[in-house]
C-alpha atoms as a PDB file:
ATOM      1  CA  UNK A   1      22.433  17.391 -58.568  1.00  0.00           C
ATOM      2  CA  UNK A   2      23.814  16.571 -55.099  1.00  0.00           C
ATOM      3  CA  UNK A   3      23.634  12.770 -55.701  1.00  0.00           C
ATOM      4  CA  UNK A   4      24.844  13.263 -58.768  1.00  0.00           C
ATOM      5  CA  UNK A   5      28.039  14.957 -56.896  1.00  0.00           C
ATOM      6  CA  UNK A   6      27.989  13.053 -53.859  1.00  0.00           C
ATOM      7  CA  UNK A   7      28.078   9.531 -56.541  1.00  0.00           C
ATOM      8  CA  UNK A   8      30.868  11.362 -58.752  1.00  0.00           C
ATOM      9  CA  UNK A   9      32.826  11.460 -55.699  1.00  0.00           C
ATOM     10  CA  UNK A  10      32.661   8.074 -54.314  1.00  0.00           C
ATOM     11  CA  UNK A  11      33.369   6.924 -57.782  1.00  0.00           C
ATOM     12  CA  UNK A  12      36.469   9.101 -57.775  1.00  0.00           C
ATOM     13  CA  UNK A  13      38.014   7.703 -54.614  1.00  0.00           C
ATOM     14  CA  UNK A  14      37.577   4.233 -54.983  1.00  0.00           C
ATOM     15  CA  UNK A  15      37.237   1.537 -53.037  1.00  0.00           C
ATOM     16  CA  UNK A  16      40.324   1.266 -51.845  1.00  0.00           C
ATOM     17  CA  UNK A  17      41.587   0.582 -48.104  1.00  0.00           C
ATOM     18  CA  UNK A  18      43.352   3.493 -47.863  1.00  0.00           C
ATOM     19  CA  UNK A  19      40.168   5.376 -48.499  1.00  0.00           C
ATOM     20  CA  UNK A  20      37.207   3.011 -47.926  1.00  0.00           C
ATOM     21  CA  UNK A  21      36.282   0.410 -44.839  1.00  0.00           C
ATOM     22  CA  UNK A  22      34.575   0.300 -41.752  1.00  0.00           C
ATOM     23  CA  UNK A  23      32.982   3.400 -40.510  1.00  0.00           C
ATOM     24  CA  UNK A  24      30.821   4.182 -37.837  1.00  0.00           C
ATOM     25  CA  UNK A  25      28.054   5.992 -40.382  1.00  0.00           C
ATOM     26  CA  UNK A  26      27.133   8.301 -37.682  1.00  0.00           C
ATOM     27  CA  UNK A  27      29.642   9.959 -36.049  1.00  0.00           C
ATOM     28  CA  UNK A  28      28.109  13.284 -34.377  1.00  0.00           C
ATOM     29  CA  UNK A  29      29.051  14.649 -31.551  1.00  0.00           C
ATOM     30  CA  UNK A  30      26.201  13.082 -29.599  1.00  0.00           C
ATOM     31  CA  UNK A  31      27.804   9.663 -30.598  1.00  0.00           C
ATOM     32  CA  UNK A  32      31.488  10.542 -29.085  1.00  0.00           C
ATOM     33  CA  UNK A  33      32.128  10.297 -25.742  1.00  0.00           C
ATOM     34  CA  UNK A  34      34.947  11.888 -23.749  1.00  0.00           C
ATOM     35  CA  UNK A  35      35.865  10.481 -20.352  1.00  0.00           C
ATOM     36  CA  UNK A  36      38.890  10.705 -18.752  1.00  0.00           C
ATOM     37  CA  UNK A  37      40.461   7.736 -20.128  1.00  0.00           C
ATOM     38  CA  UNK A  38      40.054   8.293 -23.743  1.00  0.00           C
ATOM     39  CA  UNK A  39      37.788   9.374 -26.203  1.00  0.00           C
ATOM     40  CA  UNK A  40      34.452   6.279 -27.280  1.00  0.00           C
ATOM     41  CA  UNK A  41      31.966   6.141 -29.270  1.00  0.00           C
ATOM     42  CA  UNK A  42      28.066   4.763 -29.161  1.00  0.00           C
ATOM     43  CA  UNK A  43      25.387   4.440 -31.489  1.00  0.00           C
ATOM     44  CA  UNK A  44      26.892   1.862 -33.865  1.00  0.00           C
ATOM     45  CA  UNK A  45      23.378   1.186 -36.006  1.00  0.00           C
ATOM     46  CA  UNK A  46      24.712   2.615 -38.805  1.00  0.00           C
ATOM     47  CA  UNK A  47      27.701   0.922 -38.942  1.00  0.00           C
ATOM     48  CA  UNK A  48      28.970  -0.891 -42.201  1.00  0.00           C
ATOM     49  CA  UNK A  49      31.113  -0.173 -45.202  1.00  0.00           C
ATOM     50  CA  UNK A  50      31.551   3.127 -46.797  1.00  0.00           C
ATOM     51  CA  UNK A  51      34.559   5.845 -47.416  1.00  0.00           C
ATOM     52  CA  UNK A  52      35.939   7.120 -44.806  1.00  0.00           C
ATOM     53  CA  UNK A  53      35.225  10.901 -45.617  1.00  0.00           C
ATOM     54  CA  UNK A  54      31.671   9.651 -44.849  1.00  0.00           C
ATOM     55  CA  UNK A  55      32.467   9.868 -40.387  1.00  0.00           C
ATOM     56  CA  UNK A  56      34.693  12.855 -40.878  1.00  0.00           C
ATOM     57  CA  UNK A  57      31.953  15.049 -42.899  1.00  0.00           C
ATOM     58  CA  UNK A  58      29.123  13.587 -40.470  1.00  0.00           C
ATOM     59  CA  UNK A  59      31.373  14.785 -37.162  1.00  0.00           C
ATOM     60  CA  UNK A  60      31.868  17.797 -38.998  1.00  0.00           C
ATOM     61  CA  UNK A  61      28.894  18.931 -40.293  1.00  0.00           C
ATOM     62  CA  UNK A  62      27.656  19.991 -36.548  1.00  0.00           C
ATOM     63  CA  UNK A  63      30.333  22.853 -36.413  1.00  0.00           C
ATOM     64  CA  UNK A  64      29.378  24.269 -39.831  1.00  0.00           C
ATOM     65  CA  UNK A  65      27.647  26.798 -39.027  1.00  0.00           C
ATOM     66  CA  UNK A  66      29.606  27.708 -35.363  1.00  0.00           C
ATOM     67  CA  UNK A  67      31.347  31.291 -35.765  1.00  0.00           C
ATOM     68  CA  UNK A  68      34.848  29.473 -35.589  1.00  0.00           C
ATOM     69  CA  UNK A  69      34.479  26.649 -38.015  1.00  0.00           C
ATOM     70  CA  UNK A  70      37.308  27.331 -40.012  1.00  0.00           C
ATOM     71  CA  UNK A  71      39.290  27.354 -37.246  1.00  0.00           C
ATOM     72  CA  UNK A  72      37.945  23.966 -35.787  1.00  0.00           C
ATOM     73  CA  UNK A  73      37.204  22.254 -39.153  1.00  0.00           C
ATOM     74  CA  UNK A  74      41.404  22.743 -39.467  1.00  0.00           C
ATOM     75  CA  UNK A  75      42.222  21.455 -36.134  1.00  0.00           C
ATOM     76  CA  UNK A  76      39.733  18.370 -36.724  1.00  0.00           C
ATOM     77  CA  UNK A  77      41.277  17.516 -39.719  1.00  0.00           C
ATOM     78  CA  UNK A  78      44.613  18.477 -37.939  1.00  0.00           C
ATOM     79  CA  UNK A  79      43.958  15.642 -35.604  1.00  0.00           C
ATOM     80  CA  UNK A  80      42.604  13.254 -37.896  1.00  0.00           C
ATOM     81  CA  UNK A  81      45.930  13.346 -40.235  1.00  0.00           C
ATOM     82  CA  UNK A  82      47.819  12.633 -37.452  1.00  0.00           C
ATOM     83  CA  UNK A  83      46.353   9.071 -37.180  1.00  0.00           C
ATOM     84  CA  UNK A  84      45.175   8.614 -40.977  1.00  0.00           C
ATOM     85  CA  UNK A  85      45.851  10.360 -44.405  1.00  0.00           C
ATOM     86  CA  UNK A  86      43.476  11.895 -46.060  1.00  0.00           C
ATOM     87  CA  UNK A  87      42.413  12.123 -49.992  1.00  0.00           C
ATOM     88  CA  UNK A  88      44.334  14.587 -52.073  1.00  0.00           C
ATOM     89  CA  UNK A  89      40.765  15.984 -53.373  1.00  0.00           C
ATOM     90  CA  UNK A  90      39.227  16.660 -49.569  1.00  0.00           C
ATOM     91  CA  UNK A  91      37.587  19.615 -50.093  1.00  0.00           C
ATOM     92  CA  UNK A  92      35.887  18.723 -52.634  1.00  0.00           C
ATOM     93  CA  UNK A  93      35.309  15.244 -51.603  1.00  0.00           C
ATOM     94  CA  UNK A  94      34.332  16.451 -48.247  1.00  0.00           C
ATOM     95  CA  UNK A  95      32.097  18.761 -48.991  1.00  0.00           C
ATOM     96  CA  UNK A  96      30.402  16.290 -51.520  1.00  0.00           C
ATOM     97  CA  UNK A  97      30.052  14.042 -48.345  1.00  0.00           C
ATOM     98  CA  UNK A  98      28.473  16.461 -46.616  1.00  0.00           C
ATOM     99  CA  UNK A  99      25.799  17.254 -49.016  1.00  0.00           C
ATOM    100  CA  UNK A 100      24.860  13.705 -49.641  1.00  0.00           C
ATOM    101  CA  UNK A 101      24.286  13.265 -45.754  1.00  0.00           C
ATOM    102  CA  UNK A 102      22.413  16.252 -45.412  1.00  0.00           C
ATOM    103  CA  UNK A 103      20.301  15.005 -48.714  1.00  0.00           C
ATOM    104  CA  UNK A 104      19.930  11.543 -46.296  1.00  0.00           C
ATOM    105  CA  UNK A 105      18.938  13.308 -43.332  1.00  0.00           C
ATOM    106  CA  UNK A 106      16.343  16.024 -45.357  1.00  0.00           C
ATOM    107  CA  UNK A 107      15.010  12.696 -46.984  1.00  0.00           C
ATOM    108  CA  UNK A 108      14.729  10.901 -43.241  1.00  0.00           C
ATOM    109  CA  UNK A 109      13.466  13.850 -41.669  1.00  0.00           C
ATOM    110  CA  UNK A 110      10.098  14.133 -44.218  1.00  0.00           C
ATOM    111  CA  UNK A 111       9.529  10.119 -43.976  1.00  0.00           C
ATOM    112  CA  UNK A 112       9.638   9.538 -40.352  1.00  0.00           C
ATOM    113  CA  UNK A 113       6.087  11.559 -39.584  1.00  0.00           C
ATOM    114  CA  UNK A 114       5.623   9.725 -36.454  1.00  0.00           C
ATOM    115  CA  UNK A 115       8.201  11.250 -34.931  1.00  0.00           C
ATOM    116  CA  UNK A 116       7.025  14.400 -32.329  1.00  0.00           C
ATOM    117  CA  UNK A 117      10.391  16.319 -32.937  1.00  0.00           C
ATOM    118  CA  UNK A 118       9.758  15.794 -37.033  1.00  0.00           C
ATOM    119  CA  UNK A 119       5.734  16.586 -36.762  1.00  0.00           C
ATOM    120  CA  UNK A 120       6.645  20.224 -36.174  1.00  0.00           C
ATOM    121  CA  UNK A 121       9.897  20.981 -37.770  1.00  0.00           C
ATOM    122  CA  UNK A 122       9.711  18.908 -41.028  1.00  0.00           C
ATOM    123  CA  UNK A 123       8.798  21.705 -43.589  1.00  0.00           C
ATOM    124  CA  UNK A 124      11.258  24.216 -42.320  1.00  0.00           C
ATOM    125  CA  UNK A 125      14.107  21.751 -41.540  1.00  0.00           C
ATOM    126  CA  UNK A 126      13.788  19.863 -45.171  1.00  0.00           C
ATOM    127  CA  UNK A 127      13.097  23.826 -46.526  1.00  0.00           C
ATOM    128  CA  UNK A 128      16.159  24.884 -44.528  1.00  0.00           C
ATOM    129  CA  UNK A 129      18.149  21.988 -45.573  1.00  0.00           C
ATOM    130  CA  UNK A 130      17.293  22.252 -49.596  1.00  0.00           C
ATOM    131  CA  UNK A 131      17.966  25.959 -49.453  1.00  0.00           C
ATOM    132  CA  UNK A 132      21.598  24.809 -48.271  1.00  0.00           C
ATOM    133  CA  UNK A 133      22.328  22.260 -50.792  1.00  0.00           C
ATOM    134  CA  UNK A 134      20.989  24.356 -52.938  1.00  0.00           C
ATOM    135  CA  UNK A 135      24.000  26.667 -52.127  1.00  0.00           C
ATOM    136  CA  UNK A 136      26.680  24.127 -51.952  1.00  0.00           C
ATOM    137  CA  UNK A 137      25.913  22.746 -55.538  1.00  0.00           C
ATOM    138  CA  UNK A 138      25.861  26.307 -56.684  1.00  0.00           C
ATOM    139  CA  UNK A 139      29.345  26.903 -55.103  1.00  0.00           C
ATOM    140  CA  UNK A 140      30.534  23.615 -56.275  1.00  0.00           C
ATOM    141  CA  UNK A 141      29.741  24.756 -60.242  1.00  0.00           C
ATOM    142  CA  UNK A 142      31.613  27.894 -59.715  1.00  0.00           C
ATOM    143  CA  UNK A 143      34.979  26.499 -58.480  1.00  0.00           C
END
């Protein structure tokens, strides 16, 4: 159900430059750095083509569950129309980015074993992280 969502969606927008190009493909917070000159960012492995939604859900899916996210999920996206538009359907469009990275990291979190962090917090993060999407695609259905 979420890919089926998350490819609805990307389908939707297009491929068009107003929408789609470069990205970063993991823009967290651990990837930005502030310094006193500007704002940077590191980590460029995941780097390629894709829709822009795809860095704006990734930086914001870190403050979804703070007890202000409304507040700084607005003043992100605040910030970001200041320097680029963004998609008449965005919540719904974000959101469906969001779930499809979340599906990505579930599905990267149960293959990488070898990991020591994964070895003892796979089941519960993947359980965790079902549980949610589970949620989303249920609120999705009822809008």
């Amino acid at each position: 159900a979420v890919w089926d969502w998350y490819a609805e969606v990307w389908h939707t927008l297009g491929l068009h430059e107003d929408v789609y190009g470069v990205i970063h493909g993991d823009f967290h917070p651990r990837n930005i750095l502030f310094m006193p000159n500007g704002v940077g960012a590191i980590d460029f492995d995941e780097c390629g083509w894709g829709h822009y939604l795809h860095d704006v859900a990734v930086a914001l899916m870190g403050i979804r569950n703070h007890k202000r996210s409304d507040d700084l999920r607005f003043a992100f996206l605040k910030g970001y129309r200041a320097v680029r538009d963004l998609p008449e359907v965005l919540d719904g469009a974000l959101d469906a980015f969001v779930a499809g990275r979340l599906l990505g990291l579930a599905v990267w979190t149960a293959g990488v074993t070898d990991h020591p962090w994964n070895r003892e917090k796979t089941v519960r993060v993947v359980r965790e992280t079902m549980d949610e999407l589970g949620q989303k695609v249920k609120g999705k259905r009822q809008k």
